[in-house]
C-alpha atoms as a PDB file:
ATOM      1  CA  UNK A   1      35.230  49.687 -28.247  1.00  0.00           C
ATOM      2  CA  UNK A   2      37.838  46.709 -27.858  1.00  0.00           C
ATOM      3  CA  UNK A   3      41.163  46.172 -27.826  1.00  0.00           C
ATOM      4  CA  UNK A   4      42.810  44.614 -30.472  1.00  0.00           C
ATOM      5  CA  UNK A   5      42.947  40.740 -29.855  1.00  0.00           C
ATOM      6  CA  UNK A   6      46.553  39.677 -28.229  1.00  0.00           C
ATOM      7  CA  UNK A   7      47.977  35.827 -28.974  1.00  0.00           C
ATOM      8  CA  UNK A   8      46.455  32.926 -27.105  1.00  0.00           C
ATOM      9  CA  UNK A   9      50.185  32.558 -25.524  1.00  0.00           C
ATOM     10  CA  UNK A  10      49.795  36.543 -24.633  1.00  0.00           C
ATOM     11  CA  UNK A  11      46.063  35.641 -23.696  1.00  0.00           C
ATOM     12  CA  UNK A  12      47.489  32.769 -21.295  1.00  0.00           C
ATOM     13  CA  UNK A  13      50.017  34.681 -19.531  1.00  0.00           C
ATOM     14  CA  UNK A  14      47.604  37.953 -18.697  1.00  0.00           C
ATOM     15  CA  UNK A  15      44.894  35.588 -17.302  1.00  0.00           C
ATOM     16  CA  UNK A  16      47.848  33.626 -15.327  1.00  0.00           C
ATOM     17  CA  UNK A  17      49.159  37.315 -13.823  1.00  0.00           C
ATOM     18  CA  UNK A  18      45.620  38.143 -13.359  1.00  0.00           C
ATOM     19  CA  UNK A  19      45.024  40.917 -16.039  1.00  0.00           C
ATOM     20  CA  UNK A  20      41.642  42.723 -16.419  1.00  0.00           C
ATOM     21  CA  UNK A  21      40.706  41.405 -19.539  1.00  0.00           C
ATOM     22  CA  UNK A  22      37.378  43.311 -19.969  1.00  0.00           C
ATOM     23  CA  UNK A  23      38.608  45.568 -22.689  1.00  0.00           C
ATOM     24  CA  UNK A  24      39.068  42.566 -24.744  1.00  0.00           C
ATOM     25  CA  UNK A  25      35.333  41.649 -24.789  1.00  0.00           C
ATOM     26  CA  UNK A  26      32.920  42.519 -27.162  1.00  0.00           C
ATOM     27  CA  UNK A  27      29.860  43.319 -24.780  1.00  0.00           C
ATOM     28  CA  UNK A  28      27.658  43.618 -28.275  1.00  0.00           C
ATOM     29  CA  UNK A  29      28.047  39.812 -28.891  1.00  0.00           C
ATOM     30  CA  UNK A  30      27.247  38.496 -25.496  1.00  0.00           C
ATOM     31  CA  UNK A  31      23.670  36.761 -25.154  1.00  0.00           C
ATOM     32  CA  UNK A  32      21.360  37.037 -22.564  1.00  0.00           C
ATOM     33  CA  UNK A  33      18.838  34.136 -22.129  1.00  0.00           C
ATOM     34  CA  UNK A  34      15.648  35.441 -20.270  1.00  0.00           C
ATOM     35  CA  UNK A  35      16.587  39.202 -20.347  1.00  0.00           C
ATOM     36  CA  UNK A  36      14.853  40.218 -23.163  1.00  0.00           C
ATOM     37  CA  UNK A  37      12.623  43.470 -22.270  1.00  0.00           C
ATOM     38  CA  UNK A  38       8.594  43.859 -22.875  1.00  0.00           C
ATOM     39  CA  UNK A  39       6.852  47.074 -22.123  1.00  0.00           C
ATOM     40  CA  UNK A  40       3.785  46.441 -19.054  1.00  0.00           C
ATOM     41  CA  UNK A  41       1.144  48.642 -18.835  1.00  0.00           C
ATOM     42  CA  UNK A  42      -0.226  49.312 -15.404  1.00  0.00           C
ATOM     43  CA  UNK A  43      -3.191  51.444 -13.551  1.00  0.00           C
ATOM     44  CA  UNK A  44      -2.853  52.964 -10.348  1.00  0.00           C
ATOM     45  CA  UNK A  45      -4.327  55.558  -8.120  1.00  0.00           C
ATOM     46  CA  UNK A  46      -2.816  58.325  -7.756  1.00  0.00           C
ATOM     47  CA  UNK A  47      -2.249  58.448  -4.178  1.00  0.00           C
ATOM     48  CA  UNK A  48       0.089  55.114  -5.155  1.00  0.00           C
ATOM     49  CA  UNK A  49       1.979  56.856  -8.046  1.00  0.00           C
ATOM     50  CA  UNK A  50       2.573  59.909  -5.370  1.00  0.00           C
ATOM     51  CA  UNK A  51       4.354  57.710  -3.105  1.00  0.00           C
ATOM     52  CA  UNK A  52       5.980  55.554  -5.160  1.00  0.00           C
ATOM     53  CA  UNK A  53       7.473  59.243  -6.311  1.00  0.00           C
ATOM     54  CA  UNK A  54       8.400  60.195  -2.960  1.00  0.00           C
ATOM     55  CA  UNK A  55      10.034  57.290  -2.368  1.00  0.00           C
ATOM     56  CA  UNK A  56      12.038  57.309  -5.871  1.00  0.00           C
ATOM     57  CA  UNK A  57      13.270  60.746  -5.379  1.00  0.00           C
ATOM     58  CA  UNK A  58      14.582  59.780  -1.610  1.00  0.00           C
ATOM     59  CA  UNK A  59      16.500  56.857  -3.266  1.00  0.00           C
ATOM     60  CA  UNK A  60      17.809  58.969  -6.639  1.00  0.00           C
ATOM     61  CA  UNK A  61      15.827  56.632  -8.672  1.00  0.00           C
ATOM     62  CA  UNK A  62      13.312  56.820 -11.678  1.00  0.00           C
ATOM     63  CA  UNK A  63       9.720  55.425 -10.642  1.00  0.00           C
ATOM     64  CA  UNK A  64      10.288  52.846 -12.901  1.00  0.00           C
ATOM     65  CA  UNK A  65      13.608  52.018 -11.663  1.00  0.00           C
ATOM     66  CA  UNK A  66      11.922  51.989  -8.014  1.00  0.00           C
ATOM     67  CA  UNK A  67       9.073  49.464  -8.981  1.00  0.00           C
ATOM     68  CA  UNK A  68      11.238  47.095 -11.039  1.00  0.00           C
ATOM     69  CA  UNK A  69      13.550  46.503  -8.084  1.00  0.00           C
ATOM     70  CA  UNK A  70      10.785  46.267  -5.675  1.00  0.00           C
ATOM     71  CA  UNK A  71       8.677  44.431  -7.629  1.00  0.00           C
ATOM     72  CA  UNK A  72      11.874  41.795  -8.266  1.00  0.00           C
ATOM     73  CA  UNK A  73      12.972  41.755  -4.497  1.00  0.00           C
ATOM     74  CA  UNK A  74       8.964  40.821  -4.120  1.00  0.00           C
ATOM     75  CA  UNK A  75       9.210  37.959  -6.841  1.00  0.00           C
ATOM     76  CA  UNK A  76      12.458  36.796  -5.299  1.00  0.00           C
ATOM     77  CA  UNK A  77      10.851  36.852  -1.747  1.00  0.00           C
ATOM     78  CA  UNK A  78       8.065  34.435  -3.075  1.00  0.00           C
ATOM     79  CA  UNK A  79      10.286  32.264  -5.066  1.00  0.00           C
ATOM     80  CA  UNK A  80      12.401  31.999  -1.398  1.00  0.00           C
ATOM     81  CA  UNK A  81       8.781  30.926   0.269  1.00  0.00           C
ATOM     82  CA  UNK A  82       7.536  28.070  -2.316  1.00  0.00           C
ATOM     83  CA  UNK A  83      11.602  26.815  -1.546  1.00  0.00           C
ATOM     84  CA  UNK A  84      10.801  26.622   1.777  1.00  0.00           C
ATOM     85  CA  UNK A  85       7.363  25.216   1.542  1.00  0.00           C
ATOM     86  CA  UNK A  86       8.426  22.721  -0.547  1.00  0.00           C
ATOM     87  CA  UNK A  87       5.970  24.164  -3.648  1.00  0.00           C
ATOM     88  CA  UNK A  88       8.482  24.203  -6.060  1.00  0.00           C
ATOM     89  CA  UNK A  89       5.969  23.850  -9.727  1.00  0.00           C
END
């Protein structure tokens, strides 16, 4: 829930004393671009999903929680490569 809305002179002097002004945003209305979700089916053995288990408990994470941050640090790793290679389409 947010706060109710001070003055833009009120607004001015919190930012200028360096006042949290997060409880003045309305999370619900901000966009964004790219970070809309779609579901991904995918088959593995079962020797895989066992590990990727083992590893999700040791971390305190769901399995899908484990694979989307691996699978991003991955994708990030391979963006940082074409950089470097000069392969950047």
């Amino acid at each position: 829930m947010t706060a109710k809305m001070p003055s833009a002179s009120d607004i001015d002097r919190m930012v200028d004393e360096g006042v949290d002004m997060t409880p003045y945003i309305d999370m619900s209305s901000i966009e964004q671009p790219g970070r809309n979700q779609r579901r991904v089916g995918i088959d593995m053995v079962e020797t895989m999903i066992s590990r990727l288990d083992f590893y999700a408990a040791q971390y305190g994470v769901t399995r899908q929680s484990l694979m989307k941050l691996w699978l991003g640090e991955r994708l990030d790793q391979e963006d940082d490569r074409r950089l470097r290679s000069g392969k950047l389409a």
